[in-house]
N, C-alpha and C. Protein backbone atom coordinates (compact mmCIF):
# COMPACT_ATOMS: atom_id res chain seq x y z
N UNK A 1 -4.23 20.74 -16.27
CA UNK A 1 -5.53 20.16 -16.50
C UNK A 1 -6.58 21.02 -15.80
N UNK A 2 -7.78 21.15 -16.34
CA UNK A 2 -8.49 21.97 -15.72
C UNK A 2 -9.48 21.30 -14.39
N UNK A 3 -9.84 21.99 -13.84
CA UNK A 3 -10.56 21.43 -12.48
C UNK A 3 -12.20 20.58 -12.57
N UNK A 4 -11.78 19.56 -12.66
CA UNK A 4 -12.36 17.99 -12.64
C UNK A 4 -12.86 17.20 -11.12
N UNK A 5 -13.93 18.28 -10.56
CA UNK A 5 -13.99 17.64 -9.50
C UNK A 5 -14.70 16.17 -9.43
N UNK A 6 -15.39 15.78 -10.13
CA UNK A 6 -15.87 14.46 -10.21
C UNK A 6 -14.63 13.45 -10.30
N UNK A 7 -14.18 14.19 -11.49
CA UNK A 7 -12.50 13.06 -11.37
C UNK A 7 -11.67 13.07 -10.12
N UNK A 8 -11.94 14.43 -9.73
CA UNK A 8 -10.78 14.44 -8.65
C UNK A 8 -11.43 13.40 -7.69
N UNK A 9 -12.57 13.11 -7.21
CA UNK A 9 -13.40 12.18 -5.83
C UNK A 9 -12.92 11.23 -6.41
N UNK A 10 -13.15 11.02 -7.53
CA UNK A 10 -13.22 9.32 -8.08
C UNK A 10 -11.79 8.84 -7.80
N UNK A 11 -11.03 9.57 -8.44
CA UNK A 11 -9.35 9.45 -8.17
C UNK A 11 -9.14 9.28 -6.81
N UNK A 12 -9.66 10.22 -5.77
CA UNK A 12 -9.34 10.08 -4.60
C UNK A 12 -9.58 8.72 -3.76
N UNK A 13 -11.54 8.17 -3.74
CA UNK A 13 -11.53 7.22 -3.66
C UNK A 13 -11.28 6.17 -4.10
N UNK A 14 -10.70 6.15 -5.13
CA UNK A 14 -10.03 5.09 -5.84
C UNK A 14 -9.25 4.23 -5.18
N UNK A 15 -8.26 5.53 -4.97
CA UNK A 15 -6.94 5.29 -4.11
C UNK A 15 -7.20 4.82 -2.04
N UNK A 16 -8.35 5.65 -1.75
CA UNK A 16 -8.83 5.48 -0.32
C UNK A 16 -9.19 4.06 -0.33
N UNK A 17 -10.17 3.45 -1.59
CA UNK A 17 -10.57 2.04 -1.62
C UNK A 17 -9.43 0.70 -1.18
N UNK A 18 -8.28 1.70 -2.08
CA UNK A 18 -7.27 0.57 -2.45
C UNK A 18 -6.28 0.54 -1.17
N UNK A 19 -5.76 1.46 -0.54
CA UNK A 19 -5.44 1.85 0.71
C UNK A 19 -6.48 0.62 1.87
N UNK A 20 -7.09 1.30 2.10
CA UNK A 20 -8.20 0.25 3.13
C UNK A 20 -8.52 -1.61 2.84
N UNK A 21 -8.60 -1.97 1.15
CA UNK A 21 -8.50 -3.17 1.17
C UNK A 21 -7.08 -3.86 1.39
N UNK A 22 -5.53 -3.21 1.20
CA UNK A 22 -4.33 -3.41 1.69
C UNK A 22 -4.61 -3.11 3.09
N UNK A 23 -5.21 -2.56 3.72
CA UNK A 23 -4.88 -2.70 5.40
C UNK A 23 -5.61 -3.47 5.97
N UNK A 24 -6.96 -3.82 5.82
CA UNK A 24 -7.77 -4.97 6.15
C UNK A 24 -6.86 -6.31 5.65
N UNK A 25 -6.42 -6.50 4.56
CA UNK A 25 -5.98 -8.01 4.52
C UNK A 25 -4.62 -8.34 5.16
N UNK A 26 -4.07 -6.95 5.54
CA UNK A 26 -2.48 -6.72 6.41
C UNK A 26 -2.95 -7.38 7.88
N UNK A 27 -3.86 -6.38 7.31
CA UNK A 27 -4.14 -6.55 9.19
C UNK A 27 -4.85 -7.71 9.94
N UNK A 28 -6.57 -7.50 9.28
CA UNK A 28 -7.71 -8.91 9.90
C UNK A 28 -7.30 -10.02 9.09
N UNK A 29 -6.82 -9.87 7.73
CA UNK A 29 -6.54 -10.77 7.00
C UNK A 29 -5.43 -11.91 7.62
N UNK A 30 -4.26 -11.33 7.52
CA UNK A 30 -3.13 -11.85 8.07
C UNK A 30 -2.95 -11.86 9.27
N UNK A 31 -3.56 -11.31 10.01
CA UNK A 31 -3.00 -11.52 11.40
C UNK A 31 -4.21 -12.45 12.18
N UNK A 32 -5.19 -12.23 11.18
CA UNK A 32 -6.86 -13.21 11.96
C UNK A 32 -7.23 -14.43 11.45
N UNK A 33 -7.69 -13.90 9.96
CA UNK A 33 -8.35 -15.22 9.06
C UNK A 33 -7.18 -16.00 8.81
N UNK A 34 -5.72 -15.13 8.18
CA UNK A 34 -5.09 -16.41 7.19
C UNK A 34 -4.28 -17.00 8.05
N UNK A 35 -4.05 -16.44 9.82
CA UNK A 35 -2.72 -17.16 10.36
C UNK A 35 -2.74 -18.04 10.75
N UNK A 36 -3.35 -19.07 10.75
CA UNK A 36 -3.40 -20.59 10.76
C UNK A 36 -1.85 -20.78 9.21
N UNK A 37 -2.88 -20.08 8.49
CA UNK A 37 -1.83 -20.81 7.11
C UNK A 37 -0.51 -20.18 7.09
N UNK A 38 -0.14 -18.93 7.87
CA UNK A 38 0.97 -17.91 7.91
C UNK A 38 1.61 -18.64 8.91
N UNK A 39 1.16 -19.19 9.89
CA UNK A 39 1.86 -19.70 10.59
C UNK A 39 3.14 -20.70 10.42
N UNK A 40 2.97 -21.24 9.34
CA UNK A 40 3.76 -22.59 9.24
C UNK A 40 5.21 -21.90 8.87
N UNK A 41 4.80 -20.46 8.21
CA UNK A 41 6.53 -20.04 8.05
C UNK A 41 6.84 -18.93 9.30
N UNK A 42 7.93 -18.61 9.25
CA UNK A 42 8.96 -18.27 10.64
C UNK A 42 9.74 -17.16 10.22
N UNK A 43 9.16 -16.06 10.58
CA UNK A 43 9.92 -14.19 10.47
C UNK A 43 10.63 -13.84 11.77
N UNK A 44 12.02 -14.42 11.92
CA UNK A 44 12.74 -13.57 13.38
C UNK A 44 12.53 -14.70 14.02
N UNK A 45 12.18 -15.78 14.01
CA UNK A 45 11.83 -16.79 15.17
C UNK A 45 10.63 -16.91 15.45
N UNK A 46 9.83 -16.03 14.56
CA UNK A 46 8.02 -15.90 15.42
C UNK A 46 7.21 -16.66 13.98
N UNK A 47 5.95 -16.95 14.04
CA UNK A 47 5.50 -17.42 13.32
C UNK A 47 4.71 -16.30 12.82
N UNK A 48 4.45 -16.39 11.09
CA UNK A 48 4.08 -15.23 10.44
C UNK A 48 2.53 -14.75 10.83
N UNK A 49 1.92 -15.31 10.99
CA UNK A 49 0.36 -14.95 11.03
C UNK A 49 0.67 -13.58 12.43
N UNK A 50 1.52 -14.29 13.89
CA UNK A 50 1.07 -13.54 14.83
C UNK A 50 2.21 -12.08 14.71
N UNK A 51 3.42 -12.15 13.62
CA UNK A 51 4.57 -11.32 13.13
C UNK A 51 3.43 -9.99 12.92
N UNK A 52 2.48 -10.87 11.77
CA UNK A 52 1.73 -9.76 11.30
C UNK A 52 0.91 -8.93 12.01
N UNK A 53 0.17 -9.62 12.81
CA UNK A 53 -0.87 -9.66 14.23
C UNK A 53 -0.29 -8.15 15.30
N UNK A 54 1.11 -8.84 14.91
CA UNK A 54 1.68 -7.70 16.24
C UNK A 54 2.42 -6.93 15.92
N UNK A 55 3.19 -6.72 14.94
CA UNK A 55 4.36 -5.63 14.20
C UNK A 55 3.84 -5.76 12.69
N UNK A 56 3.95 -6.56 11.79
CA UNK A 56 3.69 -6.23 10.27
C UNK A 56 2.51 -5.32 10.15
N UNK A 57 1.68 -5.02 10.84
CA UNK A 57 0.49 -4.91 10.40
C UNK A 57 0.99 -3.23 10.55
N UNK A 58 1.77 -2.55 11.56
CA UNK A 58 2.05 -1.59 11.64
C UNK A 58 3.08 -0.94 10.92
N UNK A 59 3.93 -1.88 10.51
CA UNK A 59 4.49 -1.67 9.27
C UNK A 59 4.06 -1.22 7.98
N UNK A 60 3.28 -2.29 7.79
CA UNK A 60 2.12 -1.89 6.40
C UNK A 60 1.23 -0.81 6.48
N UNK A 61 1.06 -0.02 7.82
CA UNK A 61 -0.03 0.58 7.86
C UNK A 61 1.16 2.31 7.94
N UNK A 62 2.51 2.13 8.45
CA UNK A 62 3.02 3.23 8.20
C UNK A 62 3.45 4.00 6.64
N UNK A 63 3.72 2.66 6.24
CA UNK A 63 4.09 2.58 4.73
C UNK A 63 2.88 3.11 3.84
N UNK A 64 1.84 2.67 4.19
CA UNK A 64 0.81 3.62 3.66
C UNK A 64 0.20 4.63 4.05
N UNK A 65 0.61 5.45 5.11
CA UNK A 65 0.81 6.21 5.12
C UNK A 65 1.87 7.36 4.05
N UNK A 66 2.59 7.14 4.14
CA UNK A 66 3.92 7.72 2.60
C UNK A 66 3.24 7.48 1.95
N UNK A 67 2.76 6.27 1.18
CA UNK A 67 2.13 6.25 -0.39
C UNK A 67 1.21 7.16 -0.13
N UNK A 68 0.18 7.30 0.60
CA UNK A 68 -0.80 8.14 0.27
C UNK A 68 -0.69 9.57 0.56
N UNK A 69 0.02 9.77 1.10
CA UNK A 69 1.08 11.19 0.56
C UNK A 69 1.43 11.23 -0.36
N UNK A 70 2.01 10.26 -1.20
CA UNK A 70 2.55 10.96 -2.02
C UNK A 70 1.50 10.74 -3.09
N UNK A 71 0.71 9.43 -3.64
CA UNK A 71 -0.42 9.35 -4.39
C UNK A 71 -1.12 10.65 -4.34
N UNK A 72 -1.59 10.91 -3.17
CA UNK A 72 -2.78 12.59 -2.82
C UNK A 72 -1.85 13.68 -3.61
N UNK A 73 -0.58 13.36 -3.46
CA UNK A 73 0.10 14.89 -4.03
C UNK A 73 -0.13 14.35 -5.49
N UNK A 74 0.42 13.68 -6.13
CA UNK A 74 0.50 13.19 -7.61
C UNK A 74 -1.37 13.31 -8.38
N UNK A 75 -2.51 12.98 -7.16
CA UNK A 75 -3.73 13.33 -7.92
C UNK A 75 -4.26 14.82 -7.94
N UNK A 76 -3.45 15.61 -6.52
CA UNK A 76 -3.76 17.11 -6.89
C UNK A 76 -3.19 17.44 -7.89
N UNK A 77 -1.67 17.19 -8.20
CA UNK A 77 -1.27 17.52 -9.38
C UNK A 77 -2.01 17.43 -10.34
N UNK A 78 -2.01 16.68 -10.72
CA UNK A 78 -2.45 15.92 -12.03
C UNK A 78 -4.52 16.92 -12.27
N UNK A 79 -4.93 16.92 -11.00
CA UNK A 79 -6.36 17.79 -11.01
C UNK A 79 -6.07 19.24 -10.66
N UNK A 80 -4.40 19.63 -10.99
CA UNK A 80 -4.69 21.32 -10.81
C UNK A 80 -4.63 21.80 -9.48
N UNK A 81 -4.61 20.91 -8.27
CA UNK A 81 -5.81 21.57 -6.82
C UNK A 81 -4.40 21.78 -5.82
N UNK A 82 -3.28 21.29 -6.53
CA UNK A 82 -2.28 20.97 -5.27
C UNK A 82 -1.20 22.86 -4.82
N UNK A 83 -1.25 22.75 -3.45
CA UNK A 83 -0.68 23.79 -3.25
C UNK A 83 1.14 23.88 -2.89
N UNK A 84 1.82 24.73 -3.96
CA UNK A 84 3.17 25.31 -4.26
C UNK A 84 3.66 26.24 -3.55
């Protein structure tokens, strides 16, 4: 494909958007606003809101790390830009 830098930002933030609204609701979401309601179920013996609060959230946040490795490689591809 030839070099599409407008596509390439858009693609990029696309993916940066979608990245950041999964870590805000991992994180402030679940571990702040919703754990009243996370609470009532039980991960390991702990209750979910503070699971998330204190380990899930770092979970989710390593894991996206990888996706967006590998997403960033799959949109250079796909825009030509990625280095072989």
């Amino acid at each position: 494909m030839k070099h599409d830098s407008q596509g390439y930002w858009k693609a990029t933030l696309g993916l940066l958007t979608k990245i950041l609204v999964i870590w805000f609701l991992c994180s402030f979401g679940a571990g702040i606003l919703f754990a009243d309601l996370l609470n009532g179920i039980k991960l390991g013996g702990y209750p979910l809101g503070f699971w998330f609060a204190h380990q899930g959230s770092i979970y989710i946040f390593i894991a996206l790390i990888f996706w967006y490795a590998k997403k960033m490689g799959d949109i250079d591809r796909q825009f030509d830009v990625h280095e072989d």
